[in-house]
C-alpha atoms as a PDB file:
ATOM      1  CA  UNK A   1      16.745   0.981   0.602  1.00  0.00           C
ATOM      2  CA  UNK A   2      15.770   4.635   0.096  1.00  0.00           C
ATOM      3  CA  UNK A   3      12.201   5.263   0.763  1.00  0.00           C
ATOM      4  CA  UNK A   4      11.104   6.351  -2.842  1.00  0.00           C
ATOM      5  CA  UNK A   5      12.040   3.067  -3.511  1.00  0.00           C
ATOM      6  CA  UNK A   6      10.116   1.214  -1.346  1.00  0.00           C
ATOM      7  CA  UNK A   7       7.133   3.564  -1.727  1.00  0.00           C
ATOM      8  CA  UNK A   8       7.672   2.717  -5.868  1.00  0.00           C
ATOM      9  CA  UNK A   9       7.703  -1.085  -5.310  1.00  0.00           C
ATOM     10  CA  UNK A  10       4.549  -0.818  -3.469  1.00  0.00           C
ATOM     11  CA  UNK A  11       2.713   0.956  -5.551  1.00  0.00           C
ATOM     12  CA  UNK A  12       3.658  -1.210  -8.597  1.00  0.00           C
ATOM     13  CA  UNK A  13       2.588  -3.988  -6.530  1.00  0.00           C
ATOM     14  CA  UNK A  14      -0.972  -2.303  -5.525  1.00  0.00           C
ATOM     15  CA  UNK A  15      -1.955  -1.487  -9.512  1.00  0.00           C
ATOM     16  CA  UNK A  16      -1.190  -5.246 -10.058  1.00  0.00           C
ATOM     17  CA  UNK A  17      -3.366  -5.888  -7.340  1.00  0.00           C
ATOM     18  CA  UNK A  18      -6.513  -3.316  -8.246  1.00  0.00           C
ATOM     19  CA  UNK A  19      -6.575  -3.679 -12.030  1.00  0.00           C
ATOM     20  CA  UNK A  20      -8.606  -7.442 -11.752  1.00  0.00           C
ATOM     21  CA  UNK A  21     -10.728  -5.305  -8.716  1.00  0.00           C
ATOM     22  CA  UNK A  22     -11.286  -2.261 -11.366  1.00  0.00           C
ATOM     23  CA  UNK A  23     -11.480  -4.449 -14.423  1.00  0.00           C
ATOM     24  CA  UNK A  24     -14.653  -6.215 -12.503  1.00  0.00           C
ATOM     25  CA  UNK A  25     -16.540  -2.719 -11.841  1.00  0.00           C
ATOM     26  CA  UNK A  26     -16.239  -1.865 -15.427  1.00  0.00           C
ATOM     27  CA  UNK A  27     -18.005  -5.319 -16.692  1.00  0.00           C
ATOM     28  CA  UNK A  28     -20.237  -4.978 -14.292  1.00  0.00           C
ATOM     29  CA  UNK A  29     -20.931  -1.437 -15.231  1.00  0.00           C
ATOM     30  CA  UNK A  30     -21.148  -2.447 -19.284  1.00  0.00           C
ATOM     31  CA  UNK A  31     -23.638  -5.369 -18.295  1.00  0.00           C
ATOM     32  CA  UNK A  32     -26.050  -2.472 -17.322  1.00  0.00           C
ATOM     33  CA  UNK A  33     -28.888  -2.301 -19.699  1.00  0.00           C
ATOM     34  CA  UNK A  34     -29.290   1.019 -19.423  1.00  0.00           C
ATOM     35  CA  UNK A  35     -26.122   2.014 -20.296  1.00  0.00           C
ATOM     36  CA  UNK A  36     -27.092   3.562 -24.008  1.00  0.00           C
ATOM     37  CA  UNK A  37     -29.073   6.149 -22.030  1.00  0.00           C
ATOM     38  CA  UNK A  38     -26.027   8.246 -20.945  1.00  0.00           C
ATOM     39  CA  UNK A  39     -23.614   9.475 -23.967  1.00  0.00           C
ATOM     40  CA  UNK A  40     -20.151   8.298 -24.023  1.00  0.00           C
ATOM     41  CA  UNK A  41     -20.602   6.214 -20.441  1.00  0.00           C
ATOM     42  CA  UNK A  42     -19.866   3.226 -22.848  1.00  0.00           C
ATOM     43  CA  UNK A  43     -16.225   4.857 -23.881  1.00  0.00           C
ATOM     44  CA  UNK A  44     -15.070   6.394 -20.685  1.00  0.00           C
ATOM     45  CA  UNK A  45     -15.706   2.833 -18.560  1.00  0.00           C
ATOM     46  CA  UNK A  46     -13.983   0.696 -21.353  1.00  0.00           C
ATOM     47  CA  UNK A  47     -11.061   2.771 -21.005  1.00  0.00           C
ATOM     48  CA  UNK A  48     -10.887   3.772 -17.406  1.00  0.00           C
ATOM     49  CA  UNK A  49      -9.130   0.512 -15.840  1.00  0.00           C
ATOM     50  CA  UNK A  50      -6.526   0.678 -18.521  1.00  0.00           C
ATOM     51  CA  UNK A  51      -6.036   4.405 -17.221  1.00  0.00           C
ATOM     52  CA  UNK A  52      -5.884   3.499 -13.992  1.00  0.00           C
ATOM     53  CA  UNK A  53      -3.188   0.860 -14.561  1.00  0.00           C
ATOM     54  CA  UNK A  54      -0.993   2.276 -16.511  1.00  0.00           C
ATOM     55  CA  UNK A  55      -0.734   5.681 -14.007  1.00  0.00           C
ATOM     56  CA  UNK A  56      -0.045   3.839 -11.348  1.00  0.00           C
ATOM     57  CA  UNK A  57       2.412   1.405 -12.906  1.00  0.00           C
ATOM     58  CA  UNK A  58       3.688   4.638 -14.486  1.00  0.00           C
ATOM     59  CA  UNK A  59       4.335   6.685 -11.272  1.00  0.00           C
ATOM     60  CA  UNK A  60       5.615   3.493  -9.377  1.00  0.00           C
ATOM     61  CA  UNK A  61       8.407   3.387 -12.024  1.00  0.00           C
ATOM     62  CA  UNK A  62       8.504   6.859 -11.801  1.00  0.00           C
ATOM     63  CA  UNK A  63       9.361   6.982  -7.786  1.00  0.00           C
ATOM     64  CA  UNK A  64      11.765   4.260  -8.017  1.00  0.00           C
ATOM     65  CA  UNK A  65      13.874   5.447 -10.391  1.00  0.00           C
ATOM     66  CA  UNK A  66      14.168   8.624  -8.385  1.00  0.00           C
ATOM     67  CA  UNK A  67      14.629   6.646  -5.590  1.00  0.00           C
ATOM     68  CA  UNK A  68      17.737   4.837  -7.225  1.00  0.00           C
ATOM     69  CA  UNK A  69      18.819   7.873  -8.563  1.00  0.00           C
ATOM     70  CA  UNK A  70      19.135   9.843  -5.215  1.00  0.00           C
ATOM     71  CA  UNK A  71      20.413   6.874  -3.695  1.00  0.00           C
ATOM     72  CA  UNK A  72      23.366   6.943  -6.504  1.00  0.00           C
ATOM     73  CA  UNK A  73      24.340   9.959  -5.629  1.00  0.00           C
END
């Protein structure tokens, strides 16, 4: 197995493995009551962990597919 493939798989595996972790520190973050005090806090948090998941399931995909690739030929 070609190490961009490997590499890939792992990170897949790791943004499975964070998004409950990050998901956690944005509720915990929106439970603040002071969170109306700073503008667009409210926005940025909600979206983040999507963000994070979907770049790192992105560039997993990404590095395998390059990994099969160069493995191809």
């Amino acid at each position: 197995m070609n190490a961009k493939v490997f590499v890939g798989i792992i990170l897949i595996a790791v943004s499975f493995i964070m998004f409950p972790i990050v998901l956690e520190g944005a509720a915990t973050i929106l439970a603040d009551a002071n969170l109306a005090d700073y503008t667009g806090l409210e926005t940025i948090v909600s979206i983040a962990p999507t963000l994070v998941f979907v770049s790192m399931l992105f560039g997993g995909g990404v590095m395998t597919y390059l990994g099969v690739k160069k493995g191809r030929g």
